[in-house]
PDB file of N, CA and C in Angstrom:
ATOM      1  N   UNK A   1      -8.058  17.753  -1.491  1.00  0.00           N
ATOM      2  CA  UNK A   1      -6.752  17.449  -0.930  1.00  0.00           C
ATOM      3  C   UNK A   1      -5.944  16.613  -1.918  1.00  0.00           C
ATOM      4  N   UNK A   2      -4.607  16.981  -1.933  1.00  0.00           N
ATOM      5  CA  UNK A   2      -3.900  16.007  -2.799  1.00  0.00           C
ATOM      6  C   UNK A   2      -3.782  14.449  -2.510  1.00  0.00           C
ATOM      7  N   UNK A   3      -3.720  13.599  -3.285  1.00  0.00           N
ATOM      8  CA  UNK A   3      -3.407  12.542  -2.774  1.00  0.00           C
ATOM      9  C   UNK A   3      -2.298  12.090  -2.313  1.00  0.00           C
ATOM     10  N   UNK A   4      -2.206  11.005  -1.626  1.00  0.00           N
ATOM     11  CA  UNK A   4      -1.038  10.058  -0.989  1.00  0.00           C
ATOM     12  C   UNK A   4      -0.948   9.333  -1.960  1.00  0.00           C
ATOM     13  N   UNK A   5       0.786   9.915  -2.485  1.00  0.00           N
ATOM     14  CA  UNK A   5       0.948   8.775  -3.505  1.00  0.00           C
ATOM     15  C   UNK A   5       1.982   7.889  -3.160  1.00  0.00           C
ATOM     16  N   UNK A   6       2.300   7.766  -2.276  1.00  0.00           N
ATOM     17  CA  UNK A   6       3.801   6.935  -1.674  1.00  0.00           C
ATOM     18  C   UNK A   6       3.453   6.779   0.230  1.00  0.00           C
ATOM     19  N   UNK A   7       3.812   5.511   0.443  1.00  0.00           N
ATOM     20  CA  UNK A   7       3.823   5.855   2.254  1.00  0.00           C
ATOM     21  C   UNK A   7       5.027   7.480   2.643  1.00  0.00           C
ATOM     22  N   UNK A   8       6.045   7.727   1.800  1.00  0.00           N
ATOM     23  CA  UNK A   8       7.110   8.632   2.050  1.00  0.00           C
ATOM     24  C   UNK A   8       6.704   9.907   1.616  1.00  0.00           C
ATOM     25  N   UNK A   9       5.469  10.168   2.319  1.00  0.00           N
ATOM     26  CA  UNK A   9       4.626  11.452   1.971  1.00  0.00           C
ATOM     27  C   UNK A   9       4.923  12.498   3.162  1.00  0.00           C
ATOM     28  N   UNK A  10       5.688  13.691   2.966  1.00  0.00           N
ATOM     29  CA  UNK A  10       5.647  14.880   4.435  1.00  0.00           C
ATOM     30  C   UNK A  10       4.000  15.163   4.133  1.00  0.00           C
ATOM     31  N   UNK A  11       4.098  15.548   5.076  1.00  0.00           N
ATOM     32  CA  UNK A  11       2.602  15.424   5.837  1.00  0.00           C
ATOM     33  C   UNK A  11       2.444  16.390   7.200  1.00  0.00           C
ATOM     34  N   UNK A  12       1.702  17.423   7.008  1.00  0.00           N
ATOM     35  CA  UNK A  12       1.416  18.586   8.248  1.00  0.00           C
ATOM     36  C   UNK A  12       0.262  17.992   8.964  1.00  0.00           C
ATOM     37  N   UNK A  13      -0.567  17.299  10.127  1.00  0.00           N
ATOM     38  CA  UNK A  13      -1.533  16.875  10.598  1.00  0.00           C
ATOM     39  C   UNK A  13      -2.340  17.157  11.677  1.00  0.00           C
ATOM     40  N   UNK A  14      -3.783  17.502  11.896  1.00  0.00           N
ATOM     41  CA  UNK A  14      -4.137  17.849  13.394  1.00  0.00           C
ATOM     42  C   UNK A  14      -5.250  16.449  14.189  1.00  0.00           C
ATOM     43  N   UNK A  15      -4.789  16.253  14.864  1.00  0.00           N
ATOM     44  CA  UNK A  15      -5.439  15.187  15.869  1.00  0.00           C
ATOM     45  C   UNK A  15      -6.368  15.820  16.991  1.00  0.00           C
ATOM     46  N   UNK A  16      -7.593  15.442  16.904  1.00  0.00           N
ATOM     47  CA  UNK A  16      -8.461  15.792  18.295  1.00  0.00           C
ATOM     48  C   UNK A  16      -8.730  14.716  18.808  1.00  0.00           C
ATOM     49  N   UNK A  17      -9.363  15.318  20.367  1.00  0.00           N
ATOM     50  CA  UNK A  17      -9.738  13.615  20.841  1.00  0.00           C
ATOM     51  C   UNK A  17     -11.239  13.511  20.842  1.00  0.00           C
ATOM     52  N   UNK A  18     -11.651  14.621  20.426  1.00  0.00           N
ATOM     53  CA  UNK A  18     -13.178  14.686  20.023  1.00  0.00           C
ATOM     54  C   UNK A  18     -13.684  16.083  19.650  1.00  0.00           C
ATOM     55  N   UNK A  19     -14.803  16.361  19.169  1.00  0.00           N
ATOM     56  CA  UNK A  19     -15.167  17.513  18.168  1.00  0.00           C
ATOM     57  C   UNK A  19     -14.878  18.471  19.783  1.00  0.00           C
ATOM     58  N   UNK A  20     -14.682  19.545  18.859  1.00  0.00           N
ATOM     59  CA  UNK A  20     -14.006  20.919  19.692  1.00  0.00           C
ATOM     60  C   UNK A  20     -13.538  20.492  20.860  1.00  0.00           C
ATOM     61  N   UNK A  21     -12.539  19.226  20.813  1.00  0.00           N
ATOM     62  CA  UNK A  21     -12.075  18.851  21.960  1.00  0.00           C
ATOM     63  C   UNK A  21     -10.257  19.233  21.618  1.00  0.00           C
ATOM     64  N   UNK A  22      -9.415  18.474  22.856  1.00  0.00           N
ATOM     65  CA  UNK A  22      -8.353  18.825  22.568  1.00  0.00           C
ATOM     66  C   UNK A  22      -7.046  18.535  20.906  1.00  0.00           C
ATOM     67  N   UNK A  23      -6.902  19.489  20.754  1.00  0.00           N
ATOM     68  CA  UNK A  23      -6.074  19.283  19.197  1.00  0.00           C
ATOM     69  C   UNK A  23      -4.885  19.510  19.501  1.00  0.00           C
ATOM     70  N   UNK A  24      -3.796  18.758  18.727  1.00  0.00           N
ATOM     71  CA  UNK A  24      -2.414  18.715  18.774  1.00  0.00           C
ATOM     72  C   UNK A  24      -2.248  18.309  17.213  1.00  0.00           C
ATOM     73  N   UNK A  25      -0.750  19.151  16.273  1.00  0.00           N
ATOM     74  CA  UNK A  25      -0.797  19.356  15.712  1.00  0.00           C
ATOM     75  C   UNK A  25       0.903  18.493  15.579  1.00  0.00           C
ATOM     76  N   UNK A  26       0.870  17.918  14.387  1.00  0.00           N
ATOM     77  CA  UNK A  26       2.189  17.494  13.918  1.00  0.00           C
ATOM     78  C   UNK A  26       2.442  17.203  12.480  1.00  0.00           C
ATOM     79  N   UNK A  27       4.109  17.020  12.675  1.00  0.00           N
ATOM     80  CA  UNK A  27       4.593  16.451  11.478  1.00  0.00           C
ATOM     81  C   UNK A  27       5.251  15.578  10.880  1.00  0.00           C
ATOM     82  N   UNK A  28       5.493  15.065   9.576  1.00  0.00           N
ATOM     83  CA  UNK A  28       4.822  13.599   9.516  1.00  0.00           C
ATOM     84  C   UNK A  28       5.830  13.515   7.912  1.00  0.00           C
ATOM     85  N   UNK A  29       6.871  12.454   7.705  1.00  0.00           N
ATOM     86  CA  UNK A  29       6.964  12.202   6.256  1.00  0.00           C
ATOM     87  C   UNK A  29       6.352  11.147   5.994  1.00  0.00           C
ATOM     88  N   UNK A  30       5.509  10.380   7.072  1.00  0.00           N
ATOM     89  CA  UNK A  30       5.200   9.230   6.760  1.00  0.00           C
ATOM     90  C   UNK A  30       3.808   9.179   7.494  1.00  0.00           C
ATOM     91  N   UNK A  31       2.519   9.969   6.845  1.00  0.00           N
ATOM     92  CA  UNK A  31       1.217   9.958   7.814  1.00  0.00           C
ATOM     93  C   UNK A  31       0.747   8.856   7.974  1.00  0.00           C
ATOM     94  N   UNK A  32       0.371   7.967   7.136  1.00  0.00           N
ATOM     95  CA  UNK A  32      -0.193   6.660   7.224  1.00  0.00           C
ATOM     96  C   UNK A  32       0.022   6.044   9.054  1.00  0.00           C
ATOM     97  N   UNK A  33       1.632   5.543   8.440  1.00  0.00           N
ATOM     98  CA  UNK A  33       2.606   5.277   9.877  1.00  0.00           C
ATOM     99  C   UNK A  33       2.209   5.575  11.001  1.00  0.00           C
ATOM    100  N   UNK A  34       2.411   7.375  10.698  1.00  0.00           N
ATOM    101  CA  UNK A  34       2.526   7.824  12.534  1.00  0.00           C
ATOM    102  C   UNK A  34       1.153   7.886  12.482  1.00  0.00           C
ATOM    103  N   UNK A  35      -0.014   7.697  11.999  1.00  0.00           N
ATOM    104  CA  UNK A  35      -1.181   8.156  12.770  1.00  0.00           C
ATOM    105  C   UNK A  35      -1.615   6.709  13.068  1.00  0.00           C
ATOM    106  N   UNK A  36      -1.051   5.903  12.647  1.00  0.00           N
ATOM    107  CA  UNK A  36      -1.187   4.425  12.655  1.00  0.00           C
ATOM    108  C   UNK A  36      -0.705   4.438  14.520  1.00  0.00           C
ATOM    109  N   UNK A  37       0.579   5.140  14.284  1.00  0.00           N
ATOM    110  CA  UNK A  37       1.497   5.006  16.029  1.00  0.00           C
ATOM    111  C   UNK A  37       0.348   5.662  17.010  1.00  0.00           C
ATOM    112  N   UNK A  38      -0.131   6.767  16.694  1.00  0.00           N
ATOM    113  CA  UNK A  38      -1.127   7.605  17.319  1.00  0.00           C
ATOM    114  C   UNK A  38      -2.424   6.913  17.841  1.00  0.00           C
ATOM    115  N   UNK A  39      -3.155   5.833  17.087  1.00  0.00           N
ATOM    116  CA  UNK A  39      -4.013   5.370  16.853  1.00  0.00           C
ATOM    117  C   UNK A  39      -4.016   3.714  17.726  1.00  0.00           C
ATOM    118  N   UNK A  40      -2.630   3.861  17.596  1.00  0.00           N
ATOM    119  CA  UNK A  40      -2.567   2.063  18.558  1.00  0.00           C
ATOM    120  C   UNK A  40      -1.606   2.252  19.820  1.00  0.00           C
ATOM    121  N   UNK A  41      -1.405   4.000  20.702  1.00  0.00           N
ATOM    122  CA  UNK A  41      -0.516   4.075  21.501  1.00  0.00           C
ATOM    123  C   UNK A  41       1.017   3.901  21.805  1.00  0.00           C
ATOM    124  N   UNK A  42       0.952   3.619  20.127  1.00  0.00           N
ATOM    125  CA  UNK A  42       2.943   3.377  20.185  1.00  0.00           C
ATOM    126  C   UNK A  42       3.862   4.748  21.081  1.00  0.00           C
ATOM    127  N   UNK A  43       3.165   6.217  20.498  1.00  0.00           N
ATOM    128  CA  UNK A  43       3.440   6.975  20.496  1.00  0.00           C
ATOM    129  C   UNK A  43       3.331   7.437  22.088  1.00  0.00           C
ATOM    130  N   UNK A  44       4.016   7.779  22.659  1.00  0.00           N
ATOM    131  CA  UNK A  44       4.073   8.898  23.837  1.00  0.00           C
ATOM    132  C   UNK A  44       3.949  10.219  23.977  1.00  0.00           C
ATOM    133  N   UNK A  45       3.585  10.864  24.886  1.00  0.00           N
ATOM    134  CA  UNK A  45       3.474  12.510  25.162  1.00  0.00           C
ATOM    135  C   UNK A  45       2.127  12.935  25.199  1.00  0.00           C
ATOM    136  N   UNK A  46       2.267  14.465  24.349  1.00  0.00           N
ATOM    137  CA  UNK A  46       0.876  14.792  24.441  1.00  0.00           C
ATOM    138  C   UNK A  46      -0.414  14.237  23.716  1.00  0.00           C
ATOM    139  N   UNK A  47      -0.525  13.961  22.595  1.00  0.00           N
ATOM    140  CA  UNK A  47      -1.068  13.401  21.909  1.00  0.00           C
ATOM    141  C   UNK A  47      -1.852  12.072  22.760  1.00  0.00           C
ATOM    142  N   UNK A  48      -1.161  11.146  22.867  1.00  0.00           N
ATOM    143  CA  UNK A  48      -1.560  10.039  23.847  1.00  0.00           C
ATOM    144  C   UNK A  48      -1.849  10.463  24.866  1.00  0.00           C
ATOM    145  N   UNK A  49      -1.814  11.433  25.846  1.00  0.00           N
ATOM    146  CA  UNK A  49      -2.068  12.218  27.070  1.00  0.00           C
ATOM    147  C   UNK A  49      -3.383  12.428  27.443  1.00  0.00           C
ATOM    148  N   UNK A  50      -3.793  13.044  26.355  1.00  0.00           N
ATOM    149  CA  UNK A  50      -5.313  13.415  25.989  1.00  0.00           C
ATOM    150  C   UNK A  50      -6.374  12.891  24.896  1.00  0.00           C
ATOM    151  N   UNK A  51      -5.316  11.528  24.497  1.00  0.00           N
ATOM    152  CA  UNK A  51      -6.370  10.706  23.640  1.00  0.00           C
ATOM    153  C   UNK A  51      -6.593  11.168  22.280  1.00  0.00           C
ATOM    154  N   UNK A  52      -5.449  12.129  22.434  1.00  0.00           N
ATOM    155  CA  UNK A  52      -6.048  12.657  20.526  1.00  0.00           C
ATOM    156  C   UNK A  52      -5.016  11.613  19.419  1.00  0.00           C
ATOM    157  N   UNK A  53      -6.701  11.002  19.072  1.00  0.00           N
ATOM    158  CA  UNK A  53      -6.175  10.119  18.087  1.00  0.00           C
ATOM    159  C   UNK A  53      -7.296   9.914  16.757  1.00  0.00           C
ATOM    160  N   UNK A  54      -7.878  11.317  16.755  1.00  0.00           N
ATOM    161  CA  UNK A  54      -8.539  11.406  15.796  1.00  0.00           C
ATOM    162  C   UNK A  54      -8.198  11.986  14.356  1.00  0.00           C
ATOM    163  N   UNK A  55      -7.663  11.579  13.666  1.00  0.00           N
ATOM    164  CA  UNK A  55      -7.576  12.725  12.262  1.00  0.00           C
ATOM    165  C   UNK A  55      -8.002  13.485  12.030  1.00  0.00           C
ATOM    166  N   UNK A  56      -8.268  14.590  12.250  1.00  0.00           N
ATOM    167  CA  UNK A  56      -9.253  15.990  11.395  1.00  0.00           C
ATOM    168  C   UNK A  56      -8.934  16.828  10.350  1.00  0.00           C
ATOM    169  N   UNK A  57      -7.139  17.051  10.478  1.00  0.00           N
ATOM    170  CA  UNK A  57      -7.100  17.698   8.956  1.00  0.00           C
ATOM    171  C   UNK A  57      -5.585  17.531   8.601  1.00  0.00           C
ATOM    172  N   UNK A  58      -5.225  17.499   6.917  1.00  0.00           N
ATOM    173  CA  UNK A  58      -3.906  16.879   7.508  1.00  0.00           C
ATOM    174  C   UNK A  58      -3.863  17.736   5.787  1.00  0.00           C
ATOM    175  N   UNK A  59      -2.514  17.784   5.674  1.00  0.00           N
ATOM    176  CA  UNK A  59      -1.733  18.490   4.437  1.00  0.00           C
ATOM    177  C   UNK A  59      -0.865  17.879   3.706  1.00  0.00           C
ATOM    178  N   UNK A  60      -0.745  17.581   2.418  1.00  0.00           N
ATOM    179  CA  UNK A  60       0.753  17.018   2.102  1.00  0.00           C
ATOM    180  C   UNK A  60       1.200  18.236   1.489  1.00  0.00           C
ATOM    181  N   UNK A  61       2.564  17.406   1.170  1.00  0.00           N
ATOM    182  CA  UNK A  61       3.828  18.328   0.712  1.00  0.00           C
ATOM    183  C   UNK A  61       5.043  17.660  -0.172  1.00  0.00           C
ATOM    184  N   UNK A  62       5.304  18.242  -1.059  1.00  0.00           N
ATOM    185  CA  UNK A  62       6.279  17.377  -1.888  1.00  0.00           C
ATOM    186  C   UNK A  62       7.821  17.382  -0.931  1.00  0.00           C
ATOM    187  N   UNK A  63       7.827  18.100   0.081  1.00  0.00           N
ATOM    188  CA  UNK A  63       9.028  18.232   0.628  1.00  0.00           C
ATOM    189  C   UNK A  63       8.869  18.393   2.164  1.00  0.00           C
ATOM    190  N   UNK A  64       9.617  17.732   2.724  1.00  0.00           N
ATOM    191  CA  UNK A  64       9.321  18.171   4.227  1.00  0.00           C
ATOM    192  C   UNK A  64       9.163  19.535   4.914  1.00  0.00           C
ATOM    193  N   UNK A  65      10.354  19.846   4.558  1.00  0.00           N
ATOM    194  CA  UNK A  65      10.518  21.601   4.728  1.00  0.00           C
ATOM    195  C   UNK A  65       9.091  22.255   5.169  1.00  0.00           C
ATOM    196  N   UNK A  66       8.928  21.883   3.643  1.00  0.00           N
ATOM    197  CA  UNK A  66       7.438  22.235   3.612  1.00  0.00           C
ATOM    198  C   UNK A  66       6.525  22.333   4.351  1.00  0.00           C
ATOM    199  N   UNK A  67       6.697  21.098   4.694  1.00  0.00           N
ATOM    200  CA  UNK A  67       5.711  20.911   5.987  1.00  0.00           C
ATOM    201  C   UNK A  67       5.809  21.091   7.478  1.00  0.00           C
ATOM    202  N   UNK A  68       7.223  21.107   6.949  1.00  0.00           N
ATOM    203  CA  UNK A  68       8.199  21.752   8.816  1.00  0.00           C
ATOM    204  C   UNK A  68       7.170  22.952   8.875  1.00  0.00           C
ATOM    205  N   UNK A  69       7.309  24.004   7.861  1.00  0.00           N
ATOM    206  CA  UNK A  69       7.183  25.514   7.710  1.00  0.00           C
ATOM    207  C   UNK A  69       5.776  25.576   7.935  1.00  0.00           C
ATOM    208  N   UNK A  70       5.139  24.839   7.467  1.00  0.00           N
ATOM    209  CA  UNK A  70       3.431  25.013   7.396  1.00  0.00           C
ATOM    210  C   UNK A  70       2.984  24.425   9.045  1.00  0.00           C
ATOM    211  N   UNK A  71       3.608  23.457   9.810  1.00  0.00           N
ATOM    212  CA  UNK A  71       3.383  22.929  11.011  1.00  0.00           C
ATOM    213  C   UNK A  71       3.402  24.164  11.803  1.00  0.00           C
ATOM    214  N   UNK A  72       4.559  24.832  11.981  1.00  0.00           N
ATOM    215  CA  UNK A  72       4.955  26.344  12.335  1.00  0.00           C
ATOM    216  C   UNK A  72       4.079  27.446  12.332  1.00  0.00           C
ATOM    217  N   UNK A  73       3.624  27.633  11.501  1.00  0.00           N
ATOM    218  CA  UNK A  73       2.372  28.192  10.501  1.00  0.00           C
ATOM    219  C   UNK A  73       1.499  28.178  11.641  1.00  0.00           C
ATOM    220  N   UNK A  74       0.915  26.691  11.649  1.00  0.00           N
ATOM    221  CA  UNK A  74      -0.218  26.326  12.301  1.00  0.00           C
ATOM    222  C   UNK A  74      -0.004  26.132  13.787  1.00  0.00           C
ATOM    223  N   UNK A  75       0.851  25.633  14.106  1.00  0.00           N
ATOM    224  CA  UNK A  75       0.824  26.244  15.847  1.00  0.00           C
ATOM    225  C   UNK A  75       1.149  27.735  16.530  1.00  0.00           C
ATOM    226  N   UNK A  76       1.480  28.061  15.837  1.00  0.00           N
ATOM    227  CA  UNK A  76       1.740  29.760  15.950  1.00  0.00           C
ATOM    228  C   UNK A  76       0.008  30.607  15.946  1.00  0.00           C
ATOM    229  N   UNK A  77      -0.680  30.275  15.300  1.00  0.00           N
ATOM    230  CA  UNK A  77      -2.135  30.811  15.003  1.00  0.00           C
ATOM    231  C   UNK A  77      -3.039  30.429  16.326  1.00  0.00           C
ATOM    232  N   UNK A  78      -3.945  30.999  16.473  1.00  0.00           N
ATOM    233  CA  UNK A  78      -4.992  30.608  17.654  1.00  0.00           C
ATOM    234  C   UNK A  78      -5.738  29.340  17.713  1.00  0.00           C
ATOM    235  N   UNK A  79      -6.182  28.783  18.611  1.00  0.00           N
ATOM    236  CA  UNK A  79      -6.906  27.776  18.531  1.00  0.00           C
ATOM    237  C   UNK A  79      -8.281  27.734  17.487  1.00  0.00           C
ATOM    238  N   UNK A  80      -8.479  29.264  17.526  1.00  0.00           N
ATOM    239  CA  UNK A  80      -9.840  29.677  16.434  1.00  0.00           C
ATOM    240  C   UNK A  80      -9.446  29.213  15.594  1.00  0.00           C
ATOM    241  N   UNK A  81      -8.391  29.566  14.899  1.00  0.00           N
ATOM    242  CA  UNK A  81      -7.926  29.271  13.697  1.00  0.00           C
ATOM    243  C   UNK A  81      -7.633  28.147  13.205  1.00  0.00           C
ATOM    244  N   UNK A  82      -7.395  26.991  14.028  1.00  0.00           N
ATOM    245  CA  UNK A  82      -7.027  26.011  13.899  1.00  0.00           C
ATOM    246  C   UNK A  82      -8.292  25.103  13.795  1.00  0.00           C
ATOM    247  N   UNK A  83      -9.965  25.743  14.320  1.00  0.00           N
ATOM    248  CA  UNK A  83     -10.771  24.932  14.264  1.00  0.00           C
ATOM    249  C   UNK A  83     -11.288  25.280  12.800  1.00  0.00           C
ATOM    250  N   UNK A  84     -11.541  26.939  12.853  1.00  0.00           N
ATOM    251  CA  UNK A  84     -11.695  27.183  10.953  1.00  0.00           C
ATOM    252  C   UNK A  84     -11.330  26.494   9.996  1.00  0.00           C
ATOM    253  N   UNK A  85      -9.658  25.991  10.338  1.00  0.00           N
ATOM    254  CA  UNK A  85      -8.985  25.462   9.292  1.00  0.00           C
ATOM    255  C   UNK A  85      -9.649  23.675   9.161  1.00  0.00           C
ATOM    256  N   UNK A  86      -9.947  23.256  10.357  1.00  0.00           N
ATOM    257  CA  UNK A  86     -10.415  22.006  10.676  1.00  0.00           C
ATOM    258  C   UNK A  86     -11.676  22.402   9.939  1.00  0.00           C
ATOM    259  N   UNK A  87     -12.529  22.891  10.127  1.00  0.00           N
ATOM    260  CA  UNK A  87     -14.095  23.267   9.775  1.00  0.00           C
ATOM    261  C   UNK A  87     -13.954  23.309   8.483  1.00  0.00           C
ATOM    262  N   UNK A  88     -13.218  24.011   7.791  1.00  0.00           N
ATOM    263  CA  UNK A  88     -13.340  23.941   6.199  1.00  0.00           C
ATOM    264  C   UNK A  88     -13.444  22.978   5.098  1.00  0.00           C
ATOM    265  N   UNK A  89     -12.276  22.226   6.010  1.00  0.00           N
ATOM    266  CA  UNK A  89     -12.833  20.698   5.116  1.00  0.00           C
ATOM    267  C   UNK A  89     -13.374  19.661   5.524  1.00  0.00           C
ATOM    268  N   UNK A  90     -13.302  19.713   7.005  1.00  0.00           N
ATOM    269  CA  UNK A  90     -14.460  18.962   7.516  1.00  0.00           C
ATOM    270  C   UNK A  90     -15.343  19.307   8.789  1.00  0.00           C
ATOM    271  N   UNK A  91     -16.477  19.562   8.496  1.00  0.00           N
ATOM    272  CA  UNK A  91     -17.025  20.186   8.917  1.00  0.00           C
ATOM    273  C   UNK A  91     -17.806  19.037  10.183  1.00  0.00           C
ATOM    274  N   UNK A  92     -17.469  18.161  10.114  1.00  0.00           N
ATOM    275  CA  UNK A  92     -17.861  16.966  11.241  1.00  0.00           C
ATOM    276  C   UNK A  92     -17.153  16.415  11.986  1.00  0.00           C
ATOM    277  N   UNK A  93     -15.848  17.136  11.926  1.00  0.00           N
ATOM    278  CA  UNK A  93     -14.641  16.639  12.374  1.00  0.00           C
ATOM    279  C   UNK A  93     -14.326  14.856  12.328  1.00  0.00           C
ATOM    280  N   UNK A  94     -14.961  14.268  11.263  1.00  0.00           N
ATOM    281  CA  UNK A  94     -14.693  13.019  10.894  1.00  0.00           C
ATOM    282  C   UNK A  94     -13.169  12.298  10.706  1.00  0.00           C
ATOM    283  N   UNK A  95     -13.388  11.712  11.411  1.00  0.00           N
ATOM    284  CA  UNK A  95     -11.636  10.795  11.732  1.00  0.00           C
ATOM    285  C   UNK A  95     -11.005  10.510   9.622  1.00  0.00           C
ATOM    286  N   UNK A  96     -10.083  11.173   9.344  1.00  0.00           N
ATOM    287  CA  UNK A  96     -10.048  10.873   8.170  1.00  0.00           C
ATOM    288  C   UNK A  96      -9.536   9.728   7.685  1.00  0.00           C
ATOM    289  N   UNK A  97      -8.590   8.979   8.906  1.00  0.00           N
ATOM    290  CA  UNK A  97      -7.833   8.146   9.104  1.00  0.00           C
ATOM    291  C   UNK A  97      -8.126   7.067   7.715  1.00  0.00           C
ATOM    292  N   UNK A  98      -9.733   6.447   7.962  1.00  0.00           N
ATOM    293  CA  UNK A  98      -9.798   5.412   6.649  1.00  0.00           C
ATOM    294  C   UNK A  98      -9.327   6.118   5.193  1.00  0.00           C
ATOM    295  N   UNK A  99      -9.531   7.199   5.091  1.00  0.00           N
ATOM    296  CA  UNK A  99      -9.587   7.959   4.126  1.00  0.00           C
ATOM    297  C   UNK A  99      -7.871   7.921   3.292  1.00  0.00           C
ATOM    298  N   UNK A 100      -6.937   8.026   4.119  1.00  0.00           N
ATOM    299  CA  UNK A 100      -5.623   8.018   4.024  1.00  0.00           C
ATOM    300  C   UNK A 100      -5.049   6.387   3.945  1.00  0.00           C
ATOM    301  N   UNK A 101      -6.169   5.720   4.059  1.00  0.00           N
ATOM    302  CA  UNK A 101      -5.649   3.900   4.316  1.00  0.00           C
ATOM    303  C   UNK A 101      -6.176   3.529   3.153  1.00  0.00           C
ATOM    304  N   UNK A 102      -7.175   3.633   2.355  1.00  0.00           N
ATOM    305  CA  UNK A 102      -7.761   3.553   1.206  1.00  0.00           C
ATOM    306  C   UNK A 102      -7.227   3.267   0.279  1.00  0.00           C
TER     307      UNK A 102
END
């Protein structure tokens, strides 16, 4: 994965609230931040609904767009697909969260 080189990173992201549990998918110029919001309940809706406040797979992008388009991408596809895509790079569905704070 590329790195985070700035907090002002677009950012495509999927949140579960536990392995093959519920996933919600968003987007982000600032991941650190919002998964930070995700993670301490700032945030409202679905996400907080069902507790998904786990990191499982997340994308950067030199441009938002980018990541508008790729978010799109990824909620449009099946839930299969969305765990494949989760499974590929992590295959433990490990919170990546420290990983991005580092």
């Amino acid at each position: 994965m590329k790195p985070i080189h700035n907090d002002r990173q677009a950012a495509v992201y999927i949140l579960a609230n536990r392995r093959d549990g519920t996933l919600y998918t968003g987007v982000t110029s600032n991941l650190v931040k919002r998964i930070h919001e995700h993670k301490t309940g700032v945030s409202e809706g679905f996400a907080a609904r069902y507790g998904c406040d786990r990191l499982v797979h997340f994308e950067l992008f030199d441009h938002i767009a980018d990541a508008i388009a790729r978010e799109k991408q990824i909620k449009a596809g099946s839930r299969a697909k969305k765990i494949a895509l989760i499974e590929a790079h992590n295959p433990g569905w490990a919170d990546l969260y420290p990983e991005i704070i580092a």
